[in-house]
C-alpha atoms as a PDB file:
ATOM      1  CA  UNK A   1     119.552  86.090 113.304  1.00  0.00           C
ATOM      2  CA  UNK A   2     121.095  86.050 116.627  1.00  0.00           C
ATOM      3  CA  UNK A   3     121.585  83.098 118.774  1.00  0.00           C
ATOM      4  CA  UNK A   4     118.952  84.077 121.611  1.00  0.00           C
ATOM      5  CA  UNK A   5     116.886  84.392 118.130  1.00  0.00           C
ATOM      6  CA  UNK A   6     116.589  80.826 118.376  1.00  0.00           C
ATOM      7  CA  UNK A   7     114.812  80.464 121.813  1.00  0.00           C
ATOM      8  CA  UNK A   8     111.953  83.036 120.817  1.00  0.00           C
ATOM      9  CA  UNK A   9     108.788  81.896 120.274  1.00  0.00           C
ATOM     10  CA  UNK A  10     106.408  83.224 117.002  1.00  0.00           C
ATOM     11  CA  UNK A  11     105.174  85.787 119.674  1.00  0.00           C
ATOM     12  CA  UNK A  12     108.261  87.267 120.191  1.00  0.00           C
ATOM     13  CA  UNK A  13     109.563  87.305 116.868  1.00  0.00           C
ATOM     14  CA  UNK A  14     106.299  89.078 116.054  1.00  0.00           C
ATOM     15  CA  UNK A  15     106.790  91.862 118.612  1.00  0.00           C
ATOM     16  CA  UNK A  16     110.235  91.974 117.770  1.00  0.00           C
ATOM     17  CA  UNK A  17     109.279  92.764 114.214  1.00  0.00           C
ATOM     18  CA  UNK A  18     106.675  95.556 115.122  1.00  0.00           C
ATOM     19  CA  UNK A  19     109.581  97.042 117.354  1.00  0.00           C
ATOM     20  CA  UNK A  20     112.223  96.774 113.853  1.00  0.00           C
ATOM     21  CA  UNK A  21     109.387  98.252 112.065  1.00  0.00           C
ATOM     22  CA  UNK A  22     108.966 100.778 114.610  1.00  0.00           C
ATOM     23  CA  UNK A  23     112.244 101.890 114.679  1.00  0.00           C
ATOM     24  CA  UNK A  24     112.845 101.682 111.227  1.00  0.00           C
ATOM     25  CA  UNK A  25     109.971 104.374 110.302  1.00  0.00           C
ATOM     26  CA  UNK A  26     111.065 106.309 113.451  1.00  0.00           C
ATOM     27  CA  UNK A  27     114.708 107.103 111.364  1.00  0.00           C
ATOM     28  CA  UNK A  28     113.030 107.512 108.375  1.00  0.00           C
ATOM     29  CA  UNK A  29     110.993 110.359 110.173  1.00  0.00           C
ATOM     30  CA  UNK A  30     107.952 108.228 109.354  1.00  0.00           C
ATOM     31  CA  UNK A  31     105.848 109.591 112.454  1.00  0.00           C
ATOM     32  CA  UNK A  32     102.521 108.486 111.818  1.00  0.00           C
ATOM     33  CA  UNK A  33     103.889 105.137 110.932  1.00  0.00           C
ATOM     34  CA  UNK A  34     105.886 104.473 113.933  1.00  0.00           C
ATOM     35  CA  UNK A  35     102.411 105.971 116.246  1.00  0.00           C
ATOM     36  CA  UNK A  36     100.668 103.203 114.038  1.00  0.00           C
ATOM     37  CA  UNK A  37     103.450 100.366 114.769  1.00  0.00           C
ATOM     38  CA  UNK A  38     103.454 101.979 118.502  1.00  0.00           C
ATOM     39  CA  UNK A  39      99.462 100.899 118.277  1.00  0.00           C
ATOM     40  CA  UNK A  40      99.652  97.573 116.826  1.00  0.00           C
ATOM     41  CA  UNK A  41     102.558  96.694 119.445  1.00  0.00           C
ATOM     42  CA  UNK A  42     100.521  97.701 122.347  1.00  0.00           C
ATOM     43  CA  UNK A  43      97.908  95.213 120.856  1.00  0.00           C
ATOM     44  CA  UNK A  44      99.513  92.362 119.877  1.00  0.00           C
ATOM     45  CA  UNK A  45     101.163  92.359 123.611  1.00  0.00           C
ATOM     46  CA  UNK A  46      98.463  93.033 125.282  1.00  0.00           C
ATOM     47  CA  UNK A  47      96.742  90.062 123.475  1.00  0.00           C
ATOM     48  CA  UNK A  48      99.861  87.266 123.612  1.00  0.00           C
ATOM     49  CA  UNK A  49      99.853  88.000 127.814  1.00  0.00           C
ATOM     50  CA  UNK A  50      96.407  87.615 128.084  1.00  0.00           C
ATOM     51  CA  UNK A  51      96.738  84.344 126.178  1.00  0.00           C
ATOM     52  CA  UNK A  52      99.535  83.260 128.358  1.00  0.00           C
ATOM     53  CA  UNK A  53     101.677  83.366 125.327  1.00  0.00           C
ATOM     54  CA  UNK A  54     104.757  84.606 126.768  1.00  0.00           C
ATOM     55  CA  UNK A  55     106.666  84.013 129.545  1.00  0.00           C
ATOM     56  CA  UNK A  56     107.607  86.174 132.286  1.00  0.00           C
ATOM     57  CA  UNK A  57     111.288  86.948 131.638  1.00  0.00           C
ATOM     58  CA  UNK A  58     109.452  88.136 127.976  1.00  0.00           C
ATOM     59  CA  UNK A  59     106.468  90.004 129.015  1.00  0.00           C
ATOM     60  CA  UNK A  60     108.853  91.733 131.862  1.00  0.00           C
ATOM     61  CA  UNK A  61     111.237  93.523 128.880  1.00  0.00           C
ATOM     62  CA  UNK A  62     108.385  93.957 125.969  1.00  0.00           C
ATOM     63  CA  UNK A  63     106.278  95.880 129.060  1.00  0.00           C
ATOM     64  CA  UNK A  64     109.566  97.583 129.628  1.00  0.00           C
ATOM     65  CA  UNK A  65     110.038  98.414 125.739  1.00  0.00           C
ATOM     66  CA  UNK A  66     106.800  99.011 125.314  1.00  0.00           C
ATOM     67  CA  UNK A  67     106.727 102.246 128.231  1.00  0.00           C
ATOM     68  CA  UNK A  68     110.588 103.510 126.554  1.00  0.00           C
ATOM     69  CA  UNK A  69     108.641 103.433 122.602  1.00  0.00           C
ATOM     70  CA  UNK A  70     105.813 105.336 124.441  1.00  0.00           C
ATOM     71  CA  UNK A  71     107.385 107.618 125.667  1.00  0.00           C
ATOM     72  CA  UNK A  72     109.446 108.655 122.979  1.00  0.00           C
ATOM     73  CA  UNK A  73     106.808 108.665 120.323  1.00  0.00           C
ATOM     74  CA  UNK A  74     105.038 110.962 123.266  1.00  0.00           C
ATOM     75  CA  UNK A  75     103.832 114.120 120.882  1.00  0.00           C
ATOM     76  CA  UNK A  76     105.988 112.488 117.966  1.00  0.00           C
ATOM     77  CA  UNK A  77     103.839 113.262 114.898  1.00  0.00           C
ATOM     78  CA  UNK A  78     103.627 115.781 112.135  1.00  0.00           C
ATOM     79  CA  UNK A  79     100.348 117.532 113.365  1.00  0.00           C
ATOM     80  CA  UNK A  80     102.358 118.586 116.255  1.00  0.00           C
ATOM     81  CA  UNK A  81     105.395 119.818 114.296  1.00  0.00           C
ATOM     82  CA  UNK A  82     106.012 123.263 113.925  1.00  0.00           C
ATOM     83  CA  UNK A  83     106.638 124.950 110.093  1.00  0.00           C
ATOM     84  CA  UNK A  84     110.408 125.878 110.468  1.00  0.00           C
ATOM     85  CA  UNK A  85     109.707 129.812 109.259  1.00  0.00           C
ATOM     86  CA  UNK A  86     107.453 130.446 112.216  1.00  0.00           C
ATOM     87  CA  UNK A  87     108.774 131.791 115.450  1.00  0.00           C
ATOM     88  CA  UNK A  88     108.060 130.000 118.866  1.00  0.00           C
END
């Protein structure tokens, strides 16, 4: 736990655990699992700002995390992956 660990609130830590599960199954090469963690993410943020549950600073860089983890998971799943023995 780092020190600015200490300052989050149980919204943050939450969303920072989505985003440690996230990446986690993204280096595993787990890609449904990291569009699922992608999904609940999206949710849970959306629903803590609505709620006025996090501050500015915080909903400023998760909305900025968020748009990076979407657009790297952008056509990141195994439907879309090609067999390696065909030719593009």
């Amino acid at each position: 736990m780092g020190l600015t660990d200490l300052f989050k609130n149980k919204y943050e830590k939450k969303l920072d655990e989505i985003i440690e599960e996230m990446q986690m199954n993204m280096s595993n090469n787990y890609k449904d699992n990291a569009q699922k963690n992608l999904e609940e993410f999206e949710s849970a943020f959306t629903r803590f700002t609505e709620a006025g549950h996090l501050k500015e600073k915080s909903q400023k860089n998760y909305s900025e995390i968020l748009t990076s983890f979407k657009e790297r998971l952008k056509g990141y799943s195994h439907k879309d992956q090609k067999p390696y023995w065909t030719k593009d």
